[in-house]
C-alpha atoms as a PDB file:
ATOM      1  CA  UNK A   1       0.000   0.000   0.000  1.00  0.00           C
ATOM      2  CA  UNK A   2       1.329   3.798  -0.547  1.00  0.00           C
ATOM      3  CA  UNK A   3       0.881   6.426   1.565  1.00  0.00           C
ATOM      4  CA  UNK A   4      -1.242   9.044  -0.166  1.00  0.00           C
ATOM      5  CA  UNK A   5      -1.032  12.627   1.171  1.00  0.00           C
ATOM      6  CA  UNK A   6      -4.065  14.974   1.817  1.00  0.00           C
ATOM      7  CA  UNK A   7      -5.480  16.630  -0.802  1.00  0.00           C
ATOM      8  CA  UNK A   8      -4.776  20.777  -0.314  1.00  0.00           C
ATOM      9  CA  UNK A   9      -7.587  22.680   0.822  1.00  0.00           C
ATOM     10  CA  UNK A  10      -8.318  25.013  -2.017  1.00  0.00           C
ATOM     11  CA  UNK A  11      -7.799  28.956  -1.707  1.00  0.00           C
ATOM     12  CA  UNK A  12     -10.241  31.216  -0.232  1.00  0.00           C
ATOM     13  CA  UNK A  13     -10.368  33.096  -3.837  1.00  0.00           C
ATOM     14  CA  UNK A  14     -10.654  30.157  -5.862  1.00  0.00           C
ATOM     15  CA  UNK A  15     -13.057  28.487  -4.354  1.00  0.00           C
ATOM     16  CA  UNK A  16     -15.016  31.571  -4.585  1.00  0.00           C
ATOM     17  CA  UNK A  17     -14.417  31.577  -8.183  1.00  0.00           C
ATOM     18  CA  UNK A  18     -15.289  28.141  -8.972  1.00  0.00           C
ATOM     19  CA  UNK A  19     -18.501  28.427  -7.075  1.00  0.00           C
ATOM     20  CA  UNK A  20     -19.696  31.641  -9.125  1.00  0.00           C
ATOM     21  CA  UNK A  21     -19.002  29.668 -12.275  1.00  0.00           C
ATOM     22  CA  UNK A  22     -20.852  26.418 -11.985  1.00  0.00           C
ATOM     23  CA  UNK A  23     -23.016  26.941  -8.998  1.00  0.00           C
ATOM     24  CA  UNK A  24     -25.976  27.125 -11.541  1.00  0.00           C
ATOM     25  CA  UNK A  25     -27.133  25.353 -14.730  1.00  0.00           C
ATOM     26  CA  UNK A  26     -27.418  27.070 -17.557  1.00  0.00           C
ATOM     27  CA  UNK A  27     -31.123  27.833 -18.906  1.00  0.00           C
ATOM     28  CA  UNK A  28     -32.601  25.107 -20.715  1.00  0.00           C
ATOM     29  CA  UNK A  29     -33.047  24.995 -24.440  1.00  0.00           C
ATOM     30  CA  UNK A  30     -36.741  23.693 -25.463  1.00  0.00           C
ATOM     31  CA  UNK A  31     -37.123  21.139 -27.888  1.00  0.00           C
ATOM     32  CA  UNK A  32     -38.665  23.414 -30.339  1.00  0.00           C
ATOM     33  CA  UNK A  33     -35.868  25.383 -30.729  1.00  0.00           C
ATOM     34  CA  UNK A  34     -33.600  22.479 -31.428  1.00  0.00           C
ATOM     35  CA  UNK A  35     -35.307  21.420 -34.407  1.00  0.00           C
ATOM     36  CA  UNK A  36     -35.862  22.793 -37.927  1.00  0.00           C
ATOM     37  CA  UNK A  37     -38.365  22.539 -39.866  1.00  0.00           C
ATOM     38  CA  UNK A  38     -38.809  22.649 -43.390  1.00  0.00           C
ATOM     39  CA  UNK A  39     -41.416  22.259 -46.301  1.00  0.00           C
ATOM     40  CA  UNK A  40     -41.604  19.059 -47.632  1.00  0.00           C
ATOM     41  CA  UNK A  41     -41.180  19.502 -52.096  1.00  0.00           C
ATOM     42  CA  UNK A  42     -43.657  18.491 -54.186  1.00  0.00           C
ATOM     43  CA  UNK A  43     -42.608  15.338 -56.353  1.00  0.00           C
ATOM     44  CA  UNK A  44     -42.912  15.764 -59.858  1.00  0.00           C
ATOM     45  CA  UNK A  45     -45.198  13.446 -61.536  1.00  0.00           C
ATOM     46  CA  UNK A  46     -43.094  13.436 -64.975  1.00  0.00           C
ATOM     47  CA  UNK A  47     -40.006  12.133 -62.675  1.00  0.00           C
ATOM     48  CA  UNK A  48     -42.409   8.544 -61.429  1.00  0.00           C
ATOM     49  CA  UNK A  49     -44.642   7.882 -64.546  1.00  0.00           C
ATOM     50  CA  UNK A  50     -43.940   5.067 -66.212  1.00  0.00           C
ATOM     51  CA  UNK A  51     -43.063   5.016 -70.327  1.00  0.00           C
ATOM     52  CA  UNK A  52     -43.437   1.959 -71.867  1.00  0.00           C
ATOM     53  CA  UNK A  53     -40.809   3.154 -74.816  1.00  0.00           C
ATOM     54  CA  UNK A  54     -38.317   4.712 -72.547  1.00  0.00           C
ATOM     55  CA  UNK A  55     -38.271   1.254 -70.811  1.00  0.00           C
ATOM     56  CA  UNK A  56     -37.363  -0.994 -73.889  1.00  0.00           C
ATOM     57  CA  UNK A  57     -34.845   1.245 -74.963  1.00  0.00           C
ATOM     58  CA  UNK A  58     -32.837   1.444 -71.805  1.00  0.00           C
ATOM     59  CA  UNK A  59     -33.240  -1.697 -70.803  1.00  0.00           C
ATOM     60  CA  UNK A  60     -32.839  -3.953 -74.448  1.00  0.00           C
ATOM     61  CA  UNK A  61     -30.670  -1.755 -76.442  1.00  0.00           C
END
């Protein structure tokens, strides 16, 4: 086993100064602001419909 010394006690001023830096939380952020929100685009129906042409010649040529 080692000895282990005693921690030092802490200065009067820093102490002081520790205390006025975390003694409180900080404010709480709501969930609302935390998220953003944006409009969904439209889909374009030309980009989904189906042509029966365009599909034999990309797929048998």
């Amino acid at each position: 086993m080692q000895d282990r010394k005693p921690q030092e006690e802490p200065s009067g001023s820093a102490e002081a100064g520790r205390r006025s830096r975390f003694a409180a939380l900080p404010e709480r952020v709501r969930p609302e602001d935390t998220v953003e929100e944006r409009p969904a685009t439209p889909r374009d129906p030309a980009r989904d419909a189906y042509d029966p042409d365009e599909w034999m010649v990309r797929y048998s040529l």
